[in-house]
Structure formats: structure tokens, C-alpha cells
N, C-alpha and C. Protein backbone atom coordinates (compact mmCIF):
# COMPACT_ATOMS: atom_id res chain seq x y z
N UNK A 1 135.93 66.34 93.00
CA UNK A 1 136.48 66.52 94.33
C UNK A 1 136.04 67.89 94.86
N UNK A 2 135.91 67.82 95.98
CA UNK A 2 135.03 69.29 96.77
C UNK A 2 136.25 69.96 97.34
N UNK A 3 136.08 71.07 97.53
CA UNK A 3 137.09 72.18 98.00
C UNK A 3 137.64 71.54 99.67
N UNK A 4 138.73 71.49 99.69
CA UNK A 4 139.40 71.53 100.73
C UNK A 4 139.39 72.15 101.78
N UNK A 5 139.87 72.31 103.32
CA UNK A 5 139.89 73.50 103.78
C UNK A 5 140.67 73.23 105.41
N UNK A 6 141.33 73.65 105.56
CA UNK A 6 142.24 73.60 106.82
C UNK A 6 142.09 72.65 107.66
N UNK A 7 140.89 72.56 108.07
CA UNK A 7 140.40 71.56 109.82
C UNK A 7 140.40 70.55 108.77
N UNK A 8 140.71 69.39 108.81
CA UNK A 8 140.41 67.78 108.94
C UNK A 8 138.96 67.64 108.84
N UNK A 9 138.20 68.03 110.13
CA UNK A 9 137.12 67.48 110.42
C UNK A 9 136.16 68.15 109.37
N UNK A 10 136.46 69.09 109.01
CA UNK A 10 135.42 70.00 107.81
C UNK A 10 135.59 68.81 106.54
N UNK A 11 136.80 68.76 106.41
CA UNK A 11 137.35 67.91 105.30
C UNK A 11 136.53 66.60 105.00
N UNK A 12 136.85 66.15 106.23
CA UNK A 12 136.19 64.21 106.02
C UNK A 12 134.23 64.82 106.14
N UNK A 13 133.61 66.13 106.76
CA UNK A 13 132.19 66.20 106.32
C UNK A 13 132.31 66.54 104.70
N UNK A 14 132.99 67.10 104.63
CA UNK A 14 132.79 67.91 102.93
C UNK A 14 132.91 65.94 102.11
N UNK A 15 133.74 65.31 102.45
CA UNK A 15 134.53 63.89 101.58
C UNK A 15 133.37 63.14 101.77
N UNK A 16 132.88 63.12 102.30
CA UNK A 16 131.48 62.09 103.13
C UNK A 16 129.82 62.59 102.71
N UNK A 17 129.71 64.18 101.93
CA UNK A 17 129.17 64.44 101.21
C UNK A 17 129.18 64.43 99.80
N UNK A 18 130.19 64.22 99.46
CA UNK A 18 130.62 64.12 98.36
C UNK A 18 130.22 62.48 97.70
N UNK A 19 131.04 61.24 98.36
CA UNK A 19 130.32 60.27 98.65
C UNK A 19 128.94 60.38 98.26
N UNK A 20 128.20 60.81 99.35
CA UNK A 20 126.20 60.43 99.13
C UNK A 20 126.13 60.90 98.19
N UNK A 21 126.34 62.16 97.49
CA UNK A 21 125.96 62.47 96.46
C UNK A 21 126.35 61.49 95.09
N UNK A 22 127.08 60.98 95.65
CA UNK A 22 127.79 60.26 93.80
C UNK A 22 126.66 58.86 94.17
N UNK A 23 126.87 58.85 95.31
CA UNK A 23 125.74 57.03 95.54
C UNK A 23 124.64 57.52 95.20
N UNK A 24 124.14 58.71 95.43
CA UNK A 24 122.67 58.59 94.87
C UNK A 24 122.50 59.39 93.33
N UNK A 25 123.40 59.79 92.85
CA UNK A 25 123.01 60.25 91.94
C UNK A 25 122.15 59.53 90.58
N UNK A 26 122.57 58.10 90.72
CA UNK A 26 121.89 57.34 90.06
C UNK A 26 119.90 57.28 90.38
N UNK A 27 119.81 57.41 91.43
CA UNK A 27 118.93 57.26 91.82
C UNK A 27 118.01 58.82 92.44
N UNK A 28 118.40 59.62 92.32
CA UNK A 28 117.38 61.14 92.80
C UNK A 28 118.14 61.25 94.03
N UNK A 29 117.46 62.29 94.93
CA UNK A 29 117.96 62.61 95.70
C UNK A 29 116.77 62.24 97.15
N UNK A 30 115.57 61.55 96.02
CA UNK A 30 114.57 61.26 97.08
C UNK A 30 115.36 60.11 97.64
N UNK A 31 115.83 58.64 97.49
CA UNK A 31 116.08 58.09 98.66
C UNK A 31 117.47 58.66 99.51
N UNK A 32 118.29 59.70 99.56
CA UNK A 32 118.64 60.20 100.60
C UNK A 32 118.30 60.90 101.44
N UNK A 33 116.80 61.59 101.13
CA UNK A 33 116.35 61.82 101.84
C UNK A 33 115.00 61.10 102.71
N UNK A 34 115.13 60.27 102.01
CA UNK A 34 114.33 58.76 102.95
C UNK A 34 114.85 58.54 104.04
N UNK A 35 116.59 58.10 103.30
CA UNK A 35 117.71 57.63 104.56
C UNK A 35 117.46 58.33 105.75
N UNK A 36 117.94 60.00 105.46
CA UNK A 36 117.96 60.30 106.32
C UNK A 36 117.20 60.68 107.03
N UNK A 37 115.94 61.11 106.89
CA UNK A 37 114.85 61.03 107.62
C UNK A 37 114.66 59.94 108.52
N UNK A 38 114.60 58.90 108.33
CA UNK A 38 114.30 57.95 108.90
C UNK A 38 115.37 57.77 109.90
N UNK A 39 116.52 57.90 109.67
CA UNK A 39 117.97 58.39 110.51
C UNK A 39 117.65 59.23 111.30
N UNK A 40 117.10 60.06 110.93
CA UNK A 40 116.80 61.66 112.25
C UNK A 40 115.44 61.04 113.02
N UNK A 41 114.86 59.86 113.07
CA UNK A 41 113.87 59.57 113.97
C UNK A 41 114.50 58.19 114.73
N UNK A 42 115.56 57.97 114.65
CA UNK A 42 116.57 57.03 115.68
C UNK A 42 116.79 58.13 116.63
N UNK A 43 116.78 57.97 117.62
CA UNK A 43 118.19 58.31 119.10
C UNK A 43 119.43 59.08 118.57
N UNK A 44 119.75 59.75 118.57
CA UNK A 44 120.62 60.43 118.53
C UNK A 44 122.17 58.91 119.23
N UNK A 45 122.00 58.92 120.29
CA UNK A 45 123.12 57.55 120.67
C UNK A 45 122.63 56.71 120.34
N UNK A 46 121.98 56.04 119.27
CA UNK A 46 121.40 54.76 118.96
C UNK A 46 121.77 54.64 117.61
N UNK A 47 121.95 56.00 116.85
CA UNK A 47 122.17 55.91 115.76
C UNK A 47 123.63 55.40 114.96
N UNK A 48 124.50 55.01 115.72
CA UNK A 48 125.99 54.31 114.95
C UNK A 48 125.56 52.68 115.12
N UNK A 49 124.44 52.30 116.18
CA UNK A 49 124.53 50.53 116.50
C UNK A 49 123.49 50.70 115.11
N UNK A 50 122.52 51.52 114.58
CA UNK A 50 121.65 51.03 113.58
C UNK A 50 122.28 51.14 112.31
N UNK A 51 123.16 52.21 112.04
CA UNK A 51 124.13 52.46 110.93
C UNK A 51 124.41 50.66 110.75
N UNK A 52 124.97 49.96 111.93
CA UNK A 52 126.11 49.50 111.71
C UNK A 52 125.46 48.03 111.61
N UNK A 53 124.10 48.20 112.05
CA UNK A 53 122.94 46.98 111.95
C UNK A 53 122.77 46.56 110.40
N UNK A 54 122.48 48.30 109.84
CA UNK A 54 122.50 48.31 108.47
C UNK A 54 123.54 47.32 107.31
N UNK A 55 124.60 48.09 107.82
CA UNK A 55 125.82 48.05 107.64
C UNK A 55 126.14 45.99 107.22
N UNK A 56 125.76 45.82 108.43
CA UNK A 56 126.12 44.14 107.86
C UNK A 56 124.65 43.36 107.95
N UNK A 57 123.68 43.91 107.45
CA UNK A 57 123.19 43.33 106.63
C UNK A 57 122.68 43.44 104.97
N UNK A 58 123.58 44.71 104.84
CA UNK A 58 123.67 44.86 102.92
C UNK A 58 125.03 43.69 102.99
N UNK A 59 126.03 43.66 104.08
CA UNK A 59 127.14 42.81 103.65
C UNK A 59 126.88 41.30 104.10
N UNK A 60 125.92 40.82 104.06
CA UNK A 60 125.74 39.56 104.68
C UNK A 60 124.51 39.30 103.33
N UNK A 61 124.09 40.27 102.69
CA UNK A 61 123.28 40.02 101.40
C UNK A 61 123.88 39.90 100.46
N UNK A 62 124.44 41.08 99.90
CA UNK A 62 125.33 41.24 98.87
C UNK A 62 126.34 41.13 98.50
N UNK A 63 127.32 40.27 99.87
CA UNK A 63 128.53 40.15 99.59
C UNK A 63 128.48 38.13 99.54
N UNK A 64 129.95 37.72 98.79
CA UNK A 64 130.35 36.46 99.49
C UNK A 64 131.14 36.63 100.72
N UNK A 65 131.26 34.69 100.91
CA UNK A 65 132.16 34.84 101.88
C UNK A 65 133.53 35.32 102.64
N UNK A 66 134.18 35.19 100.96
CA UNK A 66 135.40 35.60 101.33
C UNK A 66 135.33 37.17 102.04
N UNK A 67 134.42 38.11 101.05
CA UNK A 67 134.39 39.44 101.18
C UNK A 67 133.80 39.39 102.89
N UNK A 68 132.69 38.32 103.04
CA UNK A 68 132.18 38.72 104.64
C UNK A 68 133.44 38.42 105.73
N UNK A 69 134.44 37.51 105.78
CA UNK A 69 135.57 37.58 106.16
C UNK A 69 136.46 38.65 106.42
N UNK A 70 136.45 39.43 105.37
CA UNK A 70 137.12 40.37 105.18
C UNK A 70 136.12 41.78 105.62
N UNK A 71 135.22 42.15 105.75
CA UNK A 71 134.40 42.53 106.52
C UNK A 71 134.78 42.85 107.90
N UNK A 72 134.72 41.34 108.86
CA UNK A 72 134.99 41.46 109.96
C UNK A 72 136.44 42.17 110.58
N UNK A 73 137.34 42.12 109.07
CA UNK A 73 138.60 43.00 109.72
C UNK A 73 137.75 44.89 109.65
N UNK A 74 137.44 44.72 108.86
CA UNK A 74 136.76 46.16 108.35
C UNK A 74 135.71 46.88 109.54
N UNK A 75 135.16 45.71 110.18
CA UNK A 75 134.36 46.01 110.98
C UNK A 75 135.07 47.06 112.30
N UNK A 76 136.45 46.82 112.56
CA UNK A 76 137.21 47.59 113.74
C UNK A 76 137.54 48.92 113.04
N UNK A 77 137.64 48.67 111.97
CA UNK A 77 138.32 50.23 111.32
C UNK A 77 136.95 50.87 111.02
N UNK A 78 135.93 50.24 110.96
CA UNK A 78 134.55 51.46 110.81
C UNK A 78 134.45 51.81 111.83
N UNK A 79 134.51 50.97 113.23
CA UNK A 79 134.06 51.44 114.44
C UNK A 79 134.85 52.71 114.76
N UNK A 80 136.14 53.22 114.02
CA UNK A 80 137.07 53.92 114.22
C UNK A 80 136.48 55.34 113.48
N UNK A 81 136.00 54.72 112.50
CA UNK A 81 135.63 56.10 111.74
C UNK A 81 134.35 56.43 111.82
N UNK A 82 133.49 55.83 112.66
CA UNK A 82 131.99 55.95 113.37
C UNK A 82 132.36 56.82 113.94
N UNK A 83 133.31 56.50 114.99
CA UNK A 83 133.46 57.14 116.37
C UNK A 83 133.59 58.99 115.83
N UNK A 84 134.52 59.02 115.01
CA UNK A 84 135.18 59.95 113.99
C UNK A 84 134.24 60.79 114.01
N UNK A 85 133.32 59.90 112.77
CA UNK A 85 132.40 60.69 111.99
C UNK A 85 130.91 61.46 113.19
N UNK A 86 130.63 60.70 114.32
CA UNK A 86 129.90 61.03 115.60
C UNK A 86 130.70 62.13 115.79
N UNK A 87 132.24 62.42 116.20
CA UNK A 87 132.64 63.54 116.30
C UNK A 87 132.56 64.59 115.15
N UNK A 88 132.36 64.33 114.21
CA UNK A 88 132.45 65.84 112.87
C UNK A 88 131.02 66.06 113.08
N UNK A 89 130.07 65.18 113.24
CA UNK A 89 128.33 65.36 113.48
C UNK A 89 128.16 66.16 114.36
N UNK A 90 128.80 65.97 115.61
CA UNK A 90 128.66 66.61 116.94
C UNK A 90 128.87 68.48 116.57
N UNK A 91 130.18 68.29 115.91
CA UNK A 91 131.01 69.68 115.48
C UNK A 91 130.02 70.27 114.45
N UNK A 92 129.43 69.76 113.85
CA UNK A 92 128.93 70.33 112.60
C UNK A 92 127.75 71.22 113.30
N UNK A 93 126.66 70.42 114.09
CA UNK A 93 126.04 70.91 114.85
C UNK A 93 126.18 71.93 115.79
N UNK A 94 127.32 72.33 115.95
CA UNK A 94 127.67 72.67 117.14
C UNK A 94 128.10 74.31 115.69
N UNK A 95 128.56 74.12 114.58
CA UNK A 95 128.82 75.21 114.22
C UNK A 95 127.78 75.59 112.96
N UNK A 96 126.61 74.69 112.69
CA UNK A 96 125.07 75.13 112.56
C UNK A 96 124.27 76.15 113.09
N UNK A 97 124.77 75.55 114.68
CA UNK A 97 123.71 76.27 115.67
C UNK A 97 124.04 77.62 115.64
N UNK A 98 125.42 78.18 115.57
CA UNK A 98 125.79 79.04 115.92
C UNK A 98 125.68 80.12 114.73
N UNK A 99 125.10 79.03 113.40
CA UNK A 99 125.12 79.95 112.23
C UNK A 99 123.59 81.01 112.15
């Protein structure tokens, strides 16, 4: 678990790094930086509809039905934490620039 720290929004970037790192650790650190490369040559506003393009088609591969069912409830609560996570991106940038 990564250090904590007052703001929320620092919090869920620090929790959300933490995340990629454990998903790729199996694998190097070269395909996250595939991901994201290829991520930083989307649109800046284009980039949550391709996330989310992504998004259900690992779950329309790798999942069954029941799970793709259950998905579609999932699908409103990501759009929630897209929106979210577009805002900590925005912020992060915003206290990058200034670094």
C-alpha cells in the first residue's frame, strides 16, 4: 500500500498507480509503457470513449455471460470514476506544470 496523504484526489492517483504497477509487474514495465504511449497519441477528450472501447472488449473476450451482465451494471459506476479519474489527470497536470 502507498503512502497516503490528505487530498482524496492525490490518494485515488497514488491507488491507481499502485494498481498498474502490480498488473504489470508480471510482465516488465515495457507494456505500460506501450499502453501508455499509445494513450498519449489519442485526443486528449477522446481518450475515456477509447479507455472504455478497450474496456469492453477484454470483457466481451474474457469474460462469460453472466459476468458480461454484470458488467453492464459496472459500466455506470466506471463512467463515474472516468469522469473522477479525468478530474485527478486534469489536477495532476495542472500541479506537474507548476513543478
Amino acid at each position: 500500500m502507498v503512502a497516503s496523504t490528505s487530498d482524496p484526489q492525490v490518494n485515488m492517483v497514488l491507488e491507481h498507480i499502485e494498481t498498474m504497477v502490480a498488473l504489470l509487474r508480471p510482465v516488465g514495465p515495457d507494456l505500460g509503457r506501450r499502453l501508455l504511449a499509445a494513450l498519449a497519441l489519442v485526443p486528449e477528450h477522446e481518450r475515456a470513449d477509447v479507455v472504455g472501447g478497450i474496456e469492453k472488449r477484454i470483457v466481451e473476450v474474457y469474460t462469460d455471460t453472466t459476468a458480461r451482465s454484470i458488467h453492464i451494471i459496472d459500466e455506470v459506476i466506471a463512467a463515474k470514476a472516468i469522469a473522477s479519474a479525468q478530474s485527478a489527470d486534469r489536477k495532476a497536470a495542472r500541479i506537474t506544470k507548476k513543478a
